[in-house]
N, C-alpha and C. Protein backbone atom coordinates (compact mmCIF):
# COMPACT_ATOMS: atom_id res chain seq x y z
N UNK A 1 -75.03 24.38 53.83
CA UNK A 1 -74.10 23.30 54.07
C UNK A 1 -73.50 22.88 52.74
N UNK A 2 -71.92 22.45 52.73
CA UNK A 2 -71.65 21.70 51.79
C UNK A 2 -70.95 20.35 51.76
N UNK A 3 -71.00 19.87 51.07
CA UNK A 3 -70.35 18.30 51.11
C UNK A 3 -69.61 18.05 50.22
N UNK A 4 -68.05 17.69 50.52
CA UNK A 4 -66.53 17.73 49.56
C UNK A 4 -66.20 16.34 49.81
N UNK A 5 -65.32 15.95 49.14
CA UNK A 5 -64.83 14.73 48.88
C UNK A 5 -63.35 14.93 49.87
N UNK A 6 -63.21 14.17 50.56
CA UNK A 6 -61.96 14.34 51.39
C UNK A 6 -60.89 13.09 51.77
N UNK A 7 -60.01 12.55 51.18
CA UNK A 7 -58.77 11.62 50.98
C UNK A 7 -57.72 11.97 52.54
N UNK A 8 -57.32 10.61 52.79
CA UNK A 8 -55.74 10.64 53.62
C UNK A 8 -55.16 9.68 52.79
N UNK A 9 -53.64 10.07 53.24
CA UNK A 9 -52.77 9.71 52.48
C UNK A 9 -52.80 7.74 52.50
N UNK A 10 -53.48 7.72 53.36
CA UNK A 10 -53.51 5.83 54.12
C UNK A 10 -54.36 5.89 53.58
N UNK A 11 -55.42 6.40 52.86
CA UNK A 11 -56.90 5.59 52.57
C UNK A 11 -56.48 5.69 50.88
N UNK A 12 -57.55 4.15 50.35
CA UNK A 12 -57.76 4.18 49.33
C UNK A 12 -58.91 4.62 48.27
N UNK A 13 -59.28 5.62 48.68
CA UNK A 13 -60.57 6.15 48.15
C UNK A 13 -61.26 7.30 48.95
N UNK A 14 -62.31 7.37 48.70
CA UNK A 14 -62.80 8.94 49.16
C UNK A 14 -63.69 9.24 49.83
N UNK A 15 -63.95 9.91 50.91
CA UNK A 15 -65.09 10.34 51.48
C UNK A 15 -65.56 11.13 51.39
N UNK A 16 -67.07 11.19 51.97
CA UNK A 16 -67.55 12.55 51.67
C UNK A 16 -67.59 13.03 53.31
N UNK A 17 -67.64 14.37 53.37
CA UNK A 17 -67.96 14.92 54.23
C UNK A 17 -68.86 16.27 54.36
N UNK A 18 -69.55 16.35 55.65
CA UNK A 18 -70.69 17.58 55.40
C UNK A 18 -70.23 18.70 56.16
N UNK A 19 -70.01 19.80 55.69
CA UNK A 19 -69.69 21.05 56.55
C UNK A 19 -70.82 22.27 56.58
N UNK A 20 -70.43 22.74 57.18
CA UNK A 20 -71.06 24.04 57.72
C UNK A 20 -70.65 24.92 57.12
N UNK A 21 -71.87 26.17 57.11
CA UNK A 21 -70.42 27.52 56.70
C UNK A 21 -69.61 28.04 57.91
N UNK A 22 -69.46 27.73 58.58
CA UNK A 22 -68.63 27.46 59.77
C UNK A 22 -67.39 27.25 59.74
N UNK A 23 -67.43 26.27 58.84
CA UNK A 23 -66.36 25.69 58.62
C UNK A 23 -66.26 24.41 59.66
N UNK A 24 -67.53 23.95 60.22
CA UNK A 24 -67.35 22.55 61.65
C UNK A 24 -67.89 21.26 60.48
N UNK A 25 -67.26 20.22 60.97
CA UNK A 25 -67.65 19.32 60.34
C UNK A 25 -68.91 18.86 60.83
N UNK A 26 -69.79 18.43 60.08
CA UNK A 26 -70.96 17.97 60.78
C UNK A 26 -71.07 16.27 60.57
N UNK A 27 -70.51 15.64 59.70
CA UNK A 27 -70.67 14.66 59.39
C UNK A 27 -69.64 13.85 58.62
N UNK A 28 -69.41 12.75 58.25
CA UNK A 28 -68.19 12.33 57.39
C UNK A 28 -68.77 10.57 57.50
N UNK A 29 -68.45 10.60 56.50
CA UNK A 29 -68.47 8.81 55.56
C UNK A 29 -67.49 8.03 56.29
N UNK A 30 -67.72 6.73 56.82
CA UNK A 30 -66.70 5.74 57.53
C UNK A 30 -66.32 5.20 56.24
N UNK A 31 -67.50 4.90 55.01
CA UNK A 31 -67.40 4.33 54.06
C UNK A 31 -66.52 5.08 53.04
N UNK A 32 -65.56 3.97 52.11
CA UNK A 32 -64.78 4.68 50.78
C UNK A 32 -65.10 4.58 49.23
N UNK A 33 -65.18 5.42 49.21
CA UNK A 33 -65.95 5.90 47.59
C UNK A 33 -64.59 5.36 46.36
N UNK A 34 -64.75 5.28 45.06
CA UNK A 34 -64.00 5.09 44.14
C UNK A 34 -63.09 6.52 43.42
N UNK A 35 -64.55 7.26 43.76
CA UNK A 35 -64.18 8.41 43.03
C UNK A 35 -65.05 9.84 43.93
N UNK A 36 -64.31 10.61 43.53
CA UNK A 36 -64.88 11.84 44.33
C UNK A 36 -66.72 12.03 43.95
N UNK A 37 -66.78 11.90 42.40
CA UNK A 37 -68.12 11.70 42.15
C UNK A 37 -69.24 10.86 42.98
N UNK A 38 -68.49 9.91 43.08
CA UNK A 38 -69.17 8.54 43.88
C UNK A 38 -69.67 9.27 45.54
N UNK A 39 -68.26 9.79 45.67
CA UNK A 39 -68.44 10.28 47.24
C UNK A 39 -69.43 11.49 47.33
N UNK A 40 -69.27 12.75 46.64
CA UNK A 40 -69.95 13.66 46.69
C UNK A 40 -71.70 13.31 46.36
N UNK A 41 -71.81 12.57 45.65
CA UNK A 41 -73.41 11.73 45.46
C UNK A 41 -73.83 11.27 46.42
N UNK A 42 -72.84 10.41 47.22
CA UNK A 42 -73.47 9.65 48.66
C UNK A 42 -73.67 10.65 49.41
N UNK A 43 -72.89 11.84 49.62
CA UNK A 43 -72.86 12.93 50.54
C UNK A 43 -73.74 13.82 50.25
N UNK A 44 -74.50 13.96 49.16
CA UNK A 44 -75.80 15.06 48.79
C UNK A 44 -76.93 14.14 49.45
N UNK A 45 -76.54 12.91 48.97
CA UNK A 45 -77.71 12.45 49.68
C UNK A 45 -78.38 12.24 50.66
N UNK A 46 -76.66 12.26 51.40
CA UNK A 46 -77.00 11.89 53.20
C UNK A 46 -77.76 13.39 53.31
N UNK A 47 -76.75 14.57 52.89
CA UNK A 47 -77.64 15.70 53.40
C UNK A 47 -78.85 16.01 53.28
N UNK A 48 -79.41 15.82 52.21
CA UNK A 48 -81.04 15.54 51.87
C UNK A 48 -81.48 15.26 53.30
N UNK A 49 -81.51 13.87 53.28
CA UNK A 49 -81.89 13.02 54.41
C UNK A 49 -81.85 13.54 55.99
N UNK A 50 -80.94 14.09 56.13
CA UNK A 50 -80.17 15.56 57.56
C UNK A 50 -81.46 16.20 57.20
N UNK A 51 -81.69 17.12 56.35
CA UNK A 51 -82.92 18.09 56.41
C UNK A 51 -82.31 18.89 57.35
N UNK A 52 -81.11 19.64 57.45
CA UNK A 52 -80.69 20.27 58.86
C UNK A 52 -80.97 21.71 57.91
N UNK A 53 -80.86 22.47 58.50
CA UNK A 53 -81.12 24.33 58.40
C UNK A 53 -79.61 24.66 59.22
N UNK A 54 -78.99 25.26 58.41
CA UNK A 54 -77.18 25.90 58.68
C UNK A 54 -77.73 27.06 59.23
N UNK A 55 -77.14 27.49 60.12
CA UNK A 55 -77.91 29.02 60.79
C UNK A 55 -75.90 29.84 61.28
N UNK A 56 -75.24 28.37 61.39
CA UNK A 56 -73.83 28.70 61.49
C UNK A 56 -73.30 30.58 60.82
N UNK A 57 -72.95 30.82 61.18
CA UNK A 57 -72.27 31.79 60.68
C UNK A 57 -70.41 31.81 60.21
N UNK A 58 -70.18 32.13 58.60
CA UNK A 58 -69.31 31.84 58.10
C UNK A 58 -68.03 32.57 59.14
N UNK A 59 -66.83 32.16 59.15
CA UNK A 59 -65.52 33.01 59.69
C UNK A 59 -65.18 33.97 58.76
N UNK A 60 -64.72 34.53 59.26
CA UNK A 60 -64.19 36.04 58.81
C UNK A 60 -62.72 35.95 58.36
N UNK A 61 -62.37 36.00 57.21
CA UNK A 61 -60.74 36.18 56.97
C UNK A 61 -60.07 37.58 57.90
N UNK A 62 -60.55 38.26 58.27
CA UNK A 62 -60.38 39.91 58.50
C UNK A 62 -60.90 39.97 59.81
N UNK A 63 -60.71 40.35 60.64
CA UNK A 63 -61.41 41.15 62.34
C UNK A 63 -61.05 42.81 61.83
N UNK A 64 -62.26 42.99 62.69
CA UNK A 64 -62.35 44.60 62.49
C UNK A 64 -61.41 45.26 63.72
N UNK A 65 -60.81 46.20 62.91
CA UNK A 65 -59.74 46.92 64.35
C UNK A 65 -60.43 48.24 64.12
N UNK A 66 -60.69 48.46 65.66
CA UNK A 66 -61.13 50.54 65.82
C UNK A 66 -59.88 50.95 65.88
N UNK A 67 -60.31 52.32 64.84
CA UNK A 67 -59.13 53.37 64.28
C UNK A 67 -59.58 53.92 65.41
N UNK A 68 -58.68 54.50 66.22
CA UNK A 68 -58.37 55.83 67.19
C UNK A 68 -57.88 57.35 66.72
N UNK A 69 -58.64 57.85 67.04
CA UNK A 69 -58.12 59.17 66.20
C UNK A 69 -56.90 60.32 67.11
């Protein structure tokens, strides 16, 4: 799992949020951070606390196509 700092253009500050290698969100801060630092700290921590095991499987930029001969 990882946890990024994530802004909208309406908010004044930062959240953290927890993803998957999935790419699914699993979690996200109601609360706003000052700084991405601030946010990404609250967000290691929440994950700590999760204790979750990612078993997700990452997406694929590429699908495999069968060559026909």
């Amino acid at each position: 799992m990882q946890v990024a700092a994530v802004t909208k253009a309406e908010d004044r500050g930062w959240r953290w949020r927890i993803v998957n290698y999935a790419g699914d969100v699993i979690e996200e801060s109601a609360e706003l951070f000052g700084s991405i630092a601030a946010a990404v700290a609250q967000g290691s921590a929440r994950l700590v606390t999760l204790n979750l095991v990612d078993r997700s499987e990452p997406t694929r930029p590429w699908r495999r196509v069968s060559h026909r001969d």
